[in-house]
Protein backbone atom coordinates (compact mmCIF):
# COMPACT_ATOMS: atom_id res chain seq x y z
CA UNK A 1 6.81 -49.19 2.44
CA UNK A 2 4.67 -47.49 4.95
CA UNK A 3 1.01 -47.81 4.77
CA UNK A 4 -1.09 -45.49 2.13
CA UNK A 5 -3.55 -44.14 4.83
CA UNK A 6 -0.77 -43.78 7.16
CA UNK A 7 1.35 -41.11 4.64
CA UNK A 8 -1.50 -39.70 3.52
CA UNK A 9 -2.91 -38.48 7.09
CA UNK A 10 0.73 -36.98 7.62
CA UNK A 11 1.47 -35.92 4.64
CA UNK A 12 -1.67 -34.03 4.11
CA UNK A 13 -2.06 -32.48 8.05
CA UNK A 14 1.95 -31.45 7.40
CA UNK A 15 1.29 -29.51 4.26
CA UNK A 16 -1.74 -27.58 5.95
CA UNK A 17 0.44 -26.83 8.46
CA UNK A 18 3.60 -25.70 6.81
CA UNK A 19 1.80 -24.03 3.68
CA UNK A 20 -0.05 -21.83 6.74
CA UNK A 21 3.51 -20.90 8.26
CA UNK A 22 4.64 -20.05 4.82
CA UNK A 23 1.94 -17.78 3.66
CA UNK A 24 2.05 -15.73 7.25
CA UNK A 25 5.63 -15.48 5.85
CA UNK A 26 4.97 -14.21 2.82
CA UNK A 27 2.25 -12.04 3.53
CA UNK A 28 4.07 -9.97 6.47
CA UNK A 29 7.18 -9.79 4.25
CA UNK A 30 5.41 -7.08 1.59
CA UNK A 31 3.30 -5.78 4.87
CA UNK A 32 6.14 -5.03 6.92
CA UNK A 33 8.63 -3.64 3.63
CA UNK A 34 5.65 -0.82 3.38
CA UNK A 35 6.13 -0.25 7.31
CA UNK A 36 9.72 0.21 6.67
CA UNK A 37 9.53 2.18 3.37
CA UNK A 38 10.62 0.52 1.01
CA UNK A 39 9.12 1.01 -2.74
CA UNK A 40 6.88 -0.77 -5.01
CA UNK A 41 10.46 -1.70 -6.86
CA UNK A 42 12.21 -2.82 -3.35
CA UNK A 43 9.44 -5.07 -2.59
CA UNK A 44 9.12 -6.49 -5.64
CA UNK A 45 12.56 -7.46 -5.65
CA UNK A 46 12.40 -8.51 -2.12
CA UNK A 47 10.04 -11.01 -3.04
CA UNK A 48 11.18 -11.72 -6.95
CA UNK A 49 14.89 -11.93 -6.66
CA UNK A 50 15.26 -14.97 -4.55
CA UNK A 51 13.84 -17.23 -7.23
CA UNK A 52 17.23 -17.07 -9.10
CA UNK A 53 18.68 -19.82 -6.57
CA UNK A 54 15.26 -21.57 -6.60
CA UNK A 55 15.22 -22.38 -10.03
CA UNK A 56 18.37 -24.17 -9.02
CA UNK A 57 16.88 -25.66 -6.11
CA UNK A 58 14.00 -27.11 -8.03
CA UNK A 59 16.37 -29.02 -9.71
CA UNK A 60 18.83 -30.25 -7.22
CA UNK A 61 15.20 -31.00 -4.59
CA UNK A 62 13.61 -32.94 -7.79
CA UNK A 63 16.81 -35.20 -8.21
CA UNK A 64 17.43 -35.54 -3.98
CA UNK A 65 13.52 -36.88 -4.12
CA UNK A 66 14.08 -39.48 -6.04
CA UNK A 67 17.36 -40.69 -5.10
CA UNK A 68 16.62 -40.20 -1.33
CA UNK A 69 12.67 -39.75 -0.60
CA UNK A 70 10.15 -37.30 -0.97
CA UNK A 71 10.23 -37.43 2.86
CA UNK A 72 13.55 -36.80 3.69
CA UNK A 73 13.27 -33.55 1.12
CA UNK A 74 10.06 -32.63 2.91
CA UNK A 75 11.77 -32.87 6.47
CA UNK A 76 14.72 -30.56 4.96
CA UNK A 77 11.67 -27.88 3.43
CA UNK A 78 9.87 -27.86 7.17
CA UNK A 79 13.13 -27.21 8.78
CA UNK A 80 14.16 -24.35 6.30
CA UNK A 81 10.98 -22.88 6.84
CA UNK A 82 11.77 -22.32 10.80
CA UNK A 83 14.88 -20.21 9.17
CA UNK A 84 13.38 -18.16 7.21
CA UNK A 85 10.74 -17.50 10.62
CA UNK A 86 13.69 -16.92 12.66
CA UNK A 87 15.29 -14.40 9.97
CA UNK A 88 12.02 -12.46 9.64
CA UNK A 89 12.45 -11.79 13.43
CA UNK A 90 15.55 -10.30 13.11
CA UNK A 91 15.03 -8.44 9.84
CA UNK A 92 15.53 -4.46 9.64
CA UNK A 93 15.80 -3.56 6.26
CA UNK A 94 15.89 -4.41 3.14
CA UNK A 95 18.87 -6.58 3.25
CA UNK A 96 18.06 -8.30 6.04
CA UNK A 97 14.02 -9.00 4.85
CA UNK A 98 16.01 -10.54 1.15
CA UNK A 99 17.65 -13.06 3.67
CA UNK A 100 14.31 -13.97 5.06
CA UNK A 101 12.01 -13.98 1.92
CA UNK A 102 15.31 -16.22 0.14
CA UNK A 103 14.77 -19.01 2.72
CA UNK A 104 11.04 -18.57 2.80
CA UNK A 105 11.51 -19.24 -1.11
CA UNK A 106 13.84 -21.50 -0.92
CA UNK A 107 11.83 -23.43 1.66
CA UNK A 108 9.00 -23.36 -1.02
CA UNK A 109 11.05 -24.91 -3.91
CA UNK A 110 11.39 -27.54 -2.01
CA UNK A 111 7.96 -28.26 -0.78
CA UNK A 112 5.75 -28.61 -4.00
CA UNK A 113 8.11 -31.18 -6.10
CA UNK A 114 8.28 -33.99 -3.48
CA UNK A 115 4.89 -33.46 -1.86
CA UNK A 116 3.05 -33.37 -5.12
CA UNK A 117 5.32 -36.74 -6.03
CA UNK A 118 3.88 -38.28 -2.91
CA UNK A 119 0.18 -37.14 -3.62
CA UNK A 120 0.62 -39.12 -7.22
CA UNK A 121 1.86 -42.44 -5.85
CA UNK A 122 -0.79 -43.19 -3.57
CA UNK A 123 -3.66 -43.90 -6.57
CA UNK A 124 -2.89 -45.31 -9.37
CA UNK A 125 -5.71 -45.59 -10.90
CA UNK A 126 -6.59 -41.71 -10.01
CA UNK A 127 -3.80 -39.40 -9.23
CA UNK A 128 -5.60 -36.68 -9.99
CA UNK A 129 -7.96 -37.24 -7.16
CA UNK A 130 -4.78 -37.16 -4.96
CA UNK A 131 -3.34 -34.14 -6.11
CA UNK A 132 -6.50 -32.60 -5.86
CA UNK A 133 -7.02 -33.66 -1.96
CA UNK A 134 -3.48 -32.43 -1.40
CA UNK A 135 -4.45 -29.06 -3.27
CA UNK A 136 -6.81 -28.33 -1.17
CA UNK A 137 -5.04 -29.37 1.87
CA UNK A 138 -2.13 -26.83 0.77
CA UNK A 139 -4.83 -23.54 -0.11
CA UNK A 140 -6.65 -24.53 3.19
CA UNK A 141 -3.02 -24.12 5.19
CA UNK A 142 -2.50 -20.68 3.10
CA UNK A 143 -5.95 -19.68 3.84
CA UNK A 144 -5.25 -19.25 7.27
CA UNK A 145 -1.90 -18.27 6.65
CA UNK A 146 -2.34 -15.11 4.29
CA UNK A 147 -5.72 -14.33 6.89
CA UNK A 148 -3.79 -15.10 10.02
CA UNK A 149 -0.46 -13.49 8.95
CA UNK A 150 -2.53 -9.66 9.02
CA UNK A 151 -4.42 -9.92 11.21
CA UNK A 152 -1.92 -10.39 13.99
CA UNK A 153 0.38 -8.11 13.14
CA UNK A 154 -2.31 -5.46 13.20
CA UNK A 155 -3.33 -7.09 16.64
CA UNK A 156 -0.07 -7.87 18.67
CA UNK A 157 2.12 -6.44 16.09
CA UNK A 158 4.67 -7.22 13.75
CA UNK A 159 7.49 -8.71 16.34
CA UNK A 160 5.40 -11.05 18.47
CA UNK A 161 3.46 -11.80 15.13
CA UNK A 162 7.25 -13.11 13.79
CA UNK A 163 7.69 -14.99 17.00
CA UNK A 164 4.57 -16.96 16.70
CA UNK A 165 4.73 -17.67 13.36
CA UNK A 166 8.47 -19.08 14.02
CA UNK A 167 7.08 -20.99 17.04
CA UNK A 168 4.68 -22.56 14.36
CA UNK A 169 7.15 -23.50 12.04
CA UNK A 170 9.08 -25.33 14.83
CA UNK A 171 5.59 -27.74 15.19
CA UNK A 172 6.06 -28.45 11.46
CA UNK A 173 9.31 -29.28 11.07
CA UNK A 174 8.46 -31.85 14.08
CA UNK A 175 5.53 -33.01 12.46
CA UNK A 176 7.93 -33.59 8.93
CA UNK A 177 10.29 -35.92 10.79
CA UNK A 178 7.10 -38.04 11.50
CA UNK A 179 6.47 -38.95 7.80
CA UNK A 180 6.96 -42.09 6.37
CA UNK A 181 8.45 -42.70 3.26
CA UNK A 182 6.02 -43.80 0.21
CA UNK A 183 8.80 -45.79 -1.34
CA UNK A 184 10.58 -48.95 -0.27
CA UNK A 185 13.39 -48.81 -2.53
CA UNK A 186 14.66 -45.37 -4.37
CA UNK A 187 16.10 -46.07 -7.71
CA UNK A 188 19.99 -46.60 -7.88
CA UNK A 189 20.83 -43.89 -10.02
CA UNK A 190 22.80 -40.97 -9.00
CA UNK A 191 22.03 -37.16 -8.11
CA UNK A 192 23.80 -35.93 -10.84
CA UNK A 193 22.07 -39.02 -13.39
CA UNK A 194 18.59 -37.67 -12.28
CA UNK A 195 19.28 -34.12 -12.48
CA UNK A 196 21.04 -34.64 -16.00
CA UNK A 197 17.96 -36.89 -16.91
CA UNK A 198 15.46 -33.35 -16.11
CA UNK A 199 17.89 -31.23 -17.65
CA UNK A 200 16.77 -33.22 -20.87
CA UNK A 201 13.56 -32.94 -20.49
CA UNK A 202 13.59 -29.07 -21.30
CA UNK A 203 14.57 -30.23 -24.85
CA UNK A 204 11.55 -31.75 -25.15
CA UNK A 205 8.67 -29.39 -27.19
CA UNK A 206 6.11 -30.93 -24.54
CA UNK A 207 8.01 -29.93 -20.97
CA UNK A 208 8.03 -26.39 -22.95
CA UNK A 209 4.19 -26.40 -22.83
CA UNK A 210 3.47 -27.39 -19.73
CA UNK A 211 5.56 -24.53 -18.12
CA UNK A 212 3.07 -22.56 -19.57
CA UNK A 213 0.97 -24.01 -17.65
CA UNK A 214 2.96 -23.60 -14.55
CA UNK A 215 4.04 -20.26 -15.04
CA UNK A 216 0.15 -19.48 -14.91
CA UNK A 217 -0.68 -21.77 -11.94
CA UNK A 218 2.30 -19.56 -10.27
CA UNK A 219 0.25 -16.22 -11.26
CA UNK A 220 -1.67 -15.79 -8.24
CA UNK A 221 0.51 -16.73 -6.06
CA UNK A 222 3.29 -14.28 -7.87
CA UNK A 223 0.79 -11.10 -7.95
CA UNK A 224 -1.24 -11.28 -4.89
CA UNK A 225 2.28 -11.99 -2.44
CA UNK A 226 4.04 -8.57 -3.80
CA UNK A 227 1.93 -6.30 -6.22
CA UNK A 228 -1.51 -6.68 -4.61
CA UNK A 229 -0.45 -5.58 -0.78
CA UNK A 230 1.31 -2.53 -2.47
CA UNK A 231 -1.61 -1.51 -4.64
CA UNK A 232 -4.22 -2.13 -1.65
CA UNK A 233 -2.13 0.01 0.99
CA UNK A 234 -1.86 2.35 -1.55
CA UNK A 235 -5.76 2.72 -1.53
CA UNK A 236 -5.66 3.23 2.05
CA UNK A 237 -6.74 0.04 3.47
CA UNK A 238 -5.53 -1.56 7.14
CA UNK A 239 -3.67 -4.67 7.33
CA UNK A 240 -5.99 -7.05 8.42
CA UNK A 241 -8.29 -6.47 5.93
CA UNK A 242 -5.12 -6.21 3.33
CA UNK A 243 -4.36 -9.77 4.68
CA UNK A 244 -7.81 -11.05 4.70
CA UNK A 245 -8.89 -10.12 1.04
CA UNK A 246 -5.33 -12.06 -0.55
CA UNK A 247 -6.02 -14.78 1.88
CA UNK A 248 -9.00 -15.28 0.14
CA UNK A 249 -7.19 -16.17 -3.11
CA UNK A 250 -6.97 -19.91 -2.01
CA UNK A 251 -10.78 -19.98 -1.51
CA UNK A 252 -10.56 -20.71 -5.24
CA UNK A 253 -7.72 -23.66 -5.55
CA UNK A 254 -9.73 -25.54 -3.01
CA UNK A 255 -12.93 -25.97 -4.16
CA UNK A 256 -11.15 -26.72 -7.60
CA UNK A 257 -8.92 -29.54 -5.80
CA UNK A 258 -12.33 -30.99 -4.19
CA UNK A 259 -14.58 -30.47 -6.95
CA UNK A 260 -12.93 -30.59 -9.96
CA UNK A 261 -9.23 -33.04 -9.05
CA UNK A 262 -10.85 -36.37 -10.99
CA UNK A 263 -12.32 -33.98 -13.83
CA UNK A 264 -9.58 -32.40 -15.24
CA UNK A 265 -7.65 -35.42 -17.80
CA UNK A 266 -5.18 -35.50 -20.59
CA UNK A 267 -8.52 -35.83 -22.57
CA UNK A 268 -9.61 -32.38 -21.78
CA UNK A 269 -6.14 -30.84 -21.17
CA UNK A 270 -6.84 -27.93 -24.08
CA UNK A 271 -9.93 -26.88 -22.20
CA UNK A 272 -8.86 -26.48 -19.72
CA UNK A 273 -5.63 -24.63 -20.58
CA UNK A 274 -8.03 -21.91 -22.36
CA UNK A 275 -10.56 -21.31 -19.05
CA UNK A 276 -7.37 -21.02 -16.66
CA UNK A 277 -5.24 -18.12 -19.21
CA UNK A 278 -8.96 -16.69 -20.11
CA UNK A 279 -9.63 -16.47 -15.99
CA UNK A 280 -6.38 -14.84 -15.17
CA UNK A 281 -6.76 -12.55 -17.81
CA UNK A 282 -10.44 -11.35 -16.77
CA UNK A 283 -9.60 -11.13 -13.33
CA UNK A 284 -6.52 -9.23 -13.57
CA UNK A 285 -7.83 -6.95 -16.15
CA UNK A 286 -11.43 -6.53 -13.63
CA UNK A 287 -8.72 -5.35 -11.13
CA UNK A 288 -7.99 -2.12 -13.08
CA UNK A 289 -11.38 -1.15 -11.82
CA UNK A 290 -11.72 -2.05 -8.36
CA UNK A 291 -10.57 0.03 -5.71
CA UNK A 292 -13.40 -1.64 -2.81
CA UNK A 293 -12.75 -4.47 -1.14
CA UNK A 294 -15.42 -6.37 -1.61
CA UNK A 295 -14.39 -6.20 -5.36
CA UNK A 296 -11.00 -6.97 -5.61
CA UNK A 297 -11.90 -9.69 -3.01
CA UNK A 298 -13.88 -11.30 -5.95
CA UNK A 299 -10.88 -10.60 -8.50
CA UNK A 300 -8.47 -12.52 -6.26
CA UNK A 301 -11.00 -15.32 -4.96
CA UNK A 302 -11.04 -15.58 -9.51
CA UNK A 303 -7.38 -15.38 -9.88
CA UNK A 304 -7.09 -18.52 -7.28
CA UNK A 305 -9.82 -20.25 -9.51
CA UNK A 306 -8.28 -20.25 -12.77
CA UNK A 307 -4.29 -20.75 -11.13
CA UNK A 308 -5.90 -23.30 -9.42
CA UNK A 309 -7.25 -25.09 -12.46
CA UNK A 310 -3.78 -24.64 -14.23
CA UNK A 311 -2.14 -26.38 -11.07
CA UNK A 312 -4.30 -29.33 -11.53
CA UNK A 313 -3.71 -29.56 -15.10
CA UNK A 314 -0.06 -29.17 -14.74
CA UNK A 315 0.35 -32.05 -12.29
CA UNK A 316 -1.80 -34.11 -14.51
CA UNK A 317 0.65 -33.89 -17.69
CA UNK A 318 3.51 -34.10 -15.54
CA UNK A 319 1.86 -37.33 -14.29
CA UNK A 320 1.21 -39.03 -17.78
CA UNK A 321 5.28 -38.15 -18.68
CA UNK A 322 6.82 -39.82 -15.88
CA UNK A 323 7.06 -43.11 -13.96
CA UNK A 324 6.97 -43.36 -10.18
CA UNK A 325 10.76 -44.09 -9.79
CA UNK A 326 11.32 -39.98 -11.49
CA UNK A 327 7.99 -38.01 -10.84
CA UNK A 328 10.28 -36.01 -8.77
CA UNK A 329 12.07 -34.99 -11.43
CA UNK A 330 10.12 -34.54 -14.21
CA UNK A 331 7.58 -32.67 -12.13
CA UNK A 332 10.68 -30.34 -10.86
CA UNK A 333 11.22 -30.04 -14.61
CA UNK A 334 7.73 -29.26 -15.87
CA UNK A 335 6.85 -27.17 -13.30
CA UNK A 336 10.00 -24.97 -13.12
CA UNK A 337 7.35 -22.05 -14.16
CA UNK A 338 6.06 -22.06 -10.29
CA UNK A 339 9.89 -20.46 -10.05
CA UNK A 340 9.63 -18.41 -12.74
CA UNK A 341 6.59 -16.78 -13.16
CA UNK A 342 6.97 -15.58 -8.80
CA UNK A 343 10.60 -14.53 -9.91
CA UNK A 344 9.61 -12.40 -12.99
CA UNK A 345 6.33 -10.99 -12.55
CA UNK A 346 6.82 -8.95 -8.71
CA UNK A 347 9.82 -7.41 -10.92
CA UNK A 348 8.15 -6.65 -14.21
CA UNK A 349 4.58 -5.54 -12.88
CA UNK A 350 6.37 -3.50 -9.87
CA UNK A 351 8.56 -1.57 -12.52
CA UNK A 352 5.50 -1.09 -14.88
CA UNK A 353 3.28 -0.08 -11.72
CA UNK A 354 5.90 2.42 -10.70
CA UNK A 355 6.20 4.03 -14.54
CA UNK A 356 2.92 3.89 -15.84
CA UNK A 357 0.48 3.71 -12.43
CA UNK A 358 -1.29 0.62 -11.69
CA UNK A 359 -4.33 0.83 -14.07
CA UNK A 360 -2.55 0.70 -17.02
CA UNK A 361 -0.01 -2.51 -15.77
CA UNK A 362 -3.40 -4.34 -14.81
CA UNK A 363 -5.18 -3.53 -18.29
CA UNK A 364 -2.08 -4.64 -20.03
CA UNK A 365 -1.69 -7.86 -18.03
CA UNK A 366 -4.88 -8.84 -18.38
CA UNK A 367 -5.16 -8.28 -22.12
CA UNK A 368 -2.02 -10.70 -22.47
CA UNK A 369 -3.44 -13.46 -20.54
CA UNK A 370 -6.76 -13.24 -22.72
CA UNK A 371 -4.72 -13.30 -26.14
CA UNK A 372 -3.03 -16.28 -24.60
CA UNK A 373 -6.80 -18.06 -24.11
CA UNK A 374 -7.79 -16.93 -27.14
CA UNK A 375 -4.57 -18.59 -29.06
CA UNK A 376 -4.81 -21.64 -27.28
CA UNK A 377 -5.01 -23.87 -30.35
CA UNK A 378 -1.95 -21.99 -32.20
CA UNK A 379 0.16 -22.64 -28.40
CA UNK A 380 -0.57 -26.57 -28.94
CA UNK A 381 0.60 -26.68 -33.02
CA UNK A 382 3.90 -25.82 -31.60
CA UNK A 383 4.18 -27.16 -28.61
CA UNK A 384 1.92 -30.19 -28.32
């Protein structure tokens, strides 16, 4: 087994890296469907749809992890990412920008299962600290992705912007083939034991409740990547501001990886579970009244805050269910929400955007969240 210090500087410097490539990715793909025409609906389902063959992927990733390596599942993420890069370039339509945004998804569902899994194993004594670190190692990356992403294209424009970003990508998937494994010996069962073995754990009342707490760690990410660009450019604003105020959204995750990673516990799981739904929910509905930058800036820097705290939390339970030899799997289980939440909510909130005008989707969003805070307790009862 390689040394701790050793996986940790690679892992940590490779998910920087390949969360940046991935949020230029996903910020130009909303950016440059407006540029082409397509609707609120279009790009909504440009960037919803391909979570249908995620969800899958979560799965089959979770149960390759653990039979095979995190690494070896991280090396196969990096190089999908260059893909997706290479797609974007070549995109001219809506068809063509699906392909991309699938393997730029699909590249995702593959990242957060095995790196997270790594992050765990290398304290025992405090995971959370880990995960935390490697939280704010992957909002850093998107940081100057979702900044970076705009900003180019509005400066070179959106072609050399694509080829950059897939010349980046290239220099990740190099740096993925550097990383060691963090386990000596992966457990003898088989892909299809593993992925049966997850497929049991959504019986289970508890995996039920921390998707919950997935879905709403996958909130941010899910809003500010389709709904947010669309409502901004609606309001007028130039791209590299559009791309600078969502980049900001992962100011939020990383000062709660750094600051709060060793605080949040099984102990204080409920507490936190109420000030993440009760932060979405103020933010969101705050949004139905900001049409300056500077606000919404605030609203999205809140919105990383409180997904960021659910993240955390999320990892944490999925921690105290599992054993090293399948934290791949049970965290592909319990945090299949990350797939469903991005999946579901570019599709719902585009549709309700496009019948009933922003405004009233954002004041009905965020009254949801809050009535979710507020029943926190009840959500336990049947869940816990």
């Amino acid at each position: 087994m390689a040394d701790g210090r050793a996986v940790r500087g690679v892992l940590f410097l490779g998910a920087l890296l390949w969360n940046m490539c991935n949020g230029m990715l996903f910020v130009l793909t909303p950016l440059f469907g407006v540029t082409l025409g397509l609707s609120v609906l279009d790009i909504g389902s440009v960037i919803g749809l391909p979570y249908l063959v995620t969800i899958v992927m979560r799965f089959v990733g979770g149960a390759f992890a653990d039979r095979y390596g995190e690494h070896r599942m991280l090396q196969a993420c990096y190089s999908i990412n260059v893909l997706a890069a290479i797609a974007l370039c070549m995109a001219n339509g809506f068809f063509s920008l699906m392909l991309s945004s699938a393997l730029a998804n699909l590249s995702r569902s593959v990242f957060w299962v095995p790196a997270q899994s790594m992050a765990s194993q290398l304290s025992r004594r405090n995971p959370g600290k880990m995960l935390g670190q490697l939280s704010a190692a992957n909002y850093t990356g998107q940081l100057l992705g979702l900044a970076l992403g705009g900003i180019l294209a509005g400066w070179l424009g959106y072609g050399t912007t694509f080829v950059l970003v897939a010349l980046t990508c290239g220099l990740g998937m190099l740096l993925g083939f550097a990383l060691p494994p963090i386990r000596s010996k992966p457990e003898g069962r088989t892909v299809w034991q593993v992925t049966v073995g997850m497929s049991r754990r959504l019986m289970e009342r508890r995996t039920w409740l921390l998707l919950t707490s997935s879905c709403a760690a996958a909130v941010p990410f899910g809003i500010t990547q389709s709904i947010y660009p669309v409502y901004m450019s609606g309001l007028s604003f130039p791209e590299g501001w559009i791309s600078v105020v969502i980049a900001v959204r992962s100011i939020g995750p990383v000062v709660i990886g750094l600051g709060l990673g060793s605080e949040i516990t099984i102990a204080r799981e409920r507490v936190f579970y109420a000030v993440s739904m009760g932060g979405l929910g103020l933010c969101i509905l705050a949004t139905a009244w900001s049409e300056g930058l500077l606000v919404l800036g605030l609203c999205i820097t809140g919105l990383g805050m409180a997904g960021g705290v659910a993240d955390l939390l999320n990892q944490v339970q999925a921690v105290d269910l599992s054993r090293a030899s399948d934290r791949s799997a049970v965290m592909a289980a319990t945090g299949l929400g990350w797939n469903m939440a991005p999946m579901a909510l570019p599709l719902l909130l585009g549709w309700a955007a496009d019948a009933w005008g922003f405004g009233a989707m954002f004041l009905a969003t965020g009254c949801f969240f809050l009535l979710v805070a507020v029943g926190t307790p009840l959500v336990y009862r049947i869940l816990r």
